[in-house]
Protein backbone atom coordinates (compact mmCIF):
# COMPACT_ATOMS: atom_id res chain seq x y z
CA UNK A 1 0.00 0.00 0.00
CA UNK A 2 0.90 3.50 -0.78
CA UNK A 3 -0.09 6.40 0.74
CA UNK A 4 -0.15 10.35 -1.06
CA UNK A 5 -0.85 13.34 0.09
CA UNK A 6 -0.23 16.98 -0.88
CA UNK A 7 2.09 17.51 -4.20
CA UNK A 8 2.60 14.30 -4.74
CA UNK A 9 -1.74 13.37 -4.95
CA UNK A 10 -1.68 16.13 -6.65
CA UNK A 11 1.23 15.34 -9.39
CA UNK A 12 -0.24 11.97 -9.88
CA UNK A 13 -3.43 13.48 -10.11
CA UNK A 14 -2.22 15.15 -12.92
CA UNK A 15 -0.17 12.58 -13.94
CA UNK A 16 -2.75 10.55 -14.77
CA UNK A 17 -5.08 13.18 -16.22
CA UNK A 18 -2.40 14.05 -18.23
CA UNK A 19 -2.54 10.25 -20.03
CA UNK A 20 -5.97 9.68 -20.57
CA UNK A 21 -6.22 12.84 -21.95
CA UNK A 22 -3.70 12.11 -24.73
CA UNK A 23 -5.03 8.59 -25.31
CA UNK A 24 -8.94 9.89 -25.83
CA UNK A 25 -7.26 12.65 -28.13
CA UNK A 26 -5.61 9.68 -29.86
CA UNK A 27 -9.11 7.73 -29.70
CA UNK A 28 -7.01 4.82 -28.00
CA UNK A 29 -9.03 3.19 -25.37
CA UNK A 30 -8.67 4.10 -21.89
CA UNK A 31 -8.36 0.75 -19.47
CA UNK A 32 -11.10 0.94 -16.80
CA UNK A 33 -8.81 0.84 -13.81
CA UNK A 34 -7.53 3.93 -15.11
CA UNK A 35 -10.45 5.68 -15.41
CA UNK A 36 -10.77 4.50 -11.90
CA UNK A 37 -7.40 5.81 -10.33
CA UNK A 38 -8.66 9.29 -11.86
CA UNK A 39 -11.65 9.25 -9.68
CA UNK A 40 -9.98 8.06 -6.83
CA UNK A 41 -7.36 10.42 -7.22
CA UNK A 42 -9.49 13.42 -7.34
CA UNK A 43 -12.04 12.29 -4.69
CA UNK A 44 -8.47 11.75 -2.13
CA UNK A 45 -8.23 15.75 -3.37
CA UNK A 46 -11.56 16.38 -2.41
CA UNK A 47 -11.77 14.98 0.99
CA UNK A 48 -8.32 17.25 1.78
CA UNK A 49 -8.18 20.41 2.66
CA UNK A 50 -7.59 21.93 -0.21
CA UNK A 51 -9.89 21.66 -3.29
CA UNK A 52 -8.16 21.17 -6.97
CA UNK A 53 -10.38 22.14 -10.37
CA UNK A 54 -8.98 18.78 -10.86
CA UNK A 55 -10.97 17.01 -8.48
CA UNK A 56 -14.60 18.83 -9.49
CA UNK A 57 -13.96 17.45 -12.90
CA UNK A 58 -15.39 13.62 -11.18
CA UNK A 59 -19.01 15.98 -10.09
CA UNK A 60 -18.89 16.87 -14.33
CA UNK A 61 -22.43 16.81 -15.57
CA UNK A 62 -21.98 14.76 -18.88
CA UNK A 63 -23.91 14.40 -22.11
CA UNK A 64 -24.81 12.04 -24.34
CA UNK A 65 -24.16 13.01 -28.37
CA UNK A 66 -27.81 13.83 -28.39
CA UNK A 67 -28.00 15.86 -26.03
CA UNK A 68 -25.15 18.05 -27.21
CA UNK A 69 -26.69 17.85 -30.38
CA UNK A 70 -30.34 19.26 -29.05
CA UNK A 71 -28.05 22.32 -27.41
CA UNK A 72 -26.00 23.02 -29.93
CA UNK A 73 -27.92 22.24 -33.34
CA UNK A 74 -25.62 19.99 -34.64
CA UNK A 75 -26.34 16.66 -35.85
CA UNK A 76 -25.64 13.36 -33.38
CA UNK A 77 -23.05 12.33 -36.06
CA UNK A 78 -21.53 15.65 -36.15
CA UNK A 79 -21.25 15.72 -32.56
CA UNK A 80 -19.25 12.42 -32.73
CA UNK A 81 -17.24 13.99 -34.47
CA UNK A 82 -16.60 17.19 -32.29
CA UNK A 83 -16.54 14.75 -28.96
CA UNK A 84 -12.77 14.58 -28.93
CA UNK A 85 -12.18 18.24 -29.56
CA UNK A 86 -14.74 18.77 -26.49
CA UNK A 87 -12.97 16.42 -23.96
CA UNK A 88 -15.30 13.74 -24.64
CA UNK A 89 -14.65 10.42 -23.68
CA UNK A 90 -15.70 7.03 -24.45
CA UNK A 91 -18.18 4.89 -22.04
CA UNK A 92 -19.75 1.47 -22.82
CA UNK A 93 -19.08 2.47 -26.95
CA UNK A 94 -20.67 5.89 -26.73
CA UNK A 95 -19.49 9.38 -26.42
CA UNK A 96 -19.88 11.11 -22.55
CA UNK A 97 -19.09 15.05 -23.40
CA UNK A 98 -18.40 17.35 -20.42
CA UNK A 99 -21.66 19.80 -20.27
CA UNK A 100 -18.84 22.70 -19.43
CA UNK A 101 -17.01 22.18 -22.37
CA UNK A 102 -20.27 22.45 -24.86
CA UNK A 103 -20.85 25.42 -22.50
CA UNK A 104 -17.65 27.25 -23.27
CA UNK A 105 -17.49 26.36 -26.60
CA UNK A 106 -21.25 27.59 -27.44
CA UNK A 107 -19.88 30.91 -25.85
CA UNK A 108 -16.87 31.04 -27.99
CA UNK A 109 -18.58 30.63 -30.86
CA UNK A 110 -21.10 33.50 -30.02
CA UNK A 111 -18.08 35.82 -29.43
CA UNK A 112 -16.87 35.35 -32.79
């Protein structure tokens, strides 16, 4: 057994953020243990006494392609498409997208 706390749950944290993030990027499957380090990871940040933007990203509201594609008026498909580019990720063979991302990127676009 290991234990963290401070910079280094923090690093690793990040650490492993940092690879699952490439590998959805690369559309490479993420292992499930992985997935389930992250969350473990960031609720150990939670429960400290200090609270990481890292850590709120496990309380994410996600959406299904559909959904996205109700907000934003795109098609499902073309949502697929844009799931990557929006920090989705891959669940049970169907795109999860964070609801901030569409958020920030529907406010982006209305800037322009």
């Amino acid at each position: 057994m290991v234990v963290l706390h401070g910079d280094y749950l923090r690093h690793a944290l990040l650490a492993i953020q940092h690879i699952i993030g490439r590998r959805r990027r690369e559309h490479l499957p993420v292992p499930a243990e992985w997935s389930a380090l992250e969350v473990a990871l960031a609720q150990a940040m939670s429960a400290g006494p200090q609270s990481d933007a890292a850590a709120q990203s496990v309380n994410e509201t996600w959406l299904s392609t559909r959904e996205v594609a109700d907000r934003t008026g795109w098609t499902e498909r073309h949502a697929r498409r844009r799931a990557g580019q929006l920090d989705g990720r891959r669940e049970g063979g169907r795109w999860l997208i964070p609801e901030t991302a569409v958020r920030e990127h529907m406010e982006g676009q209305q800037r322009e």
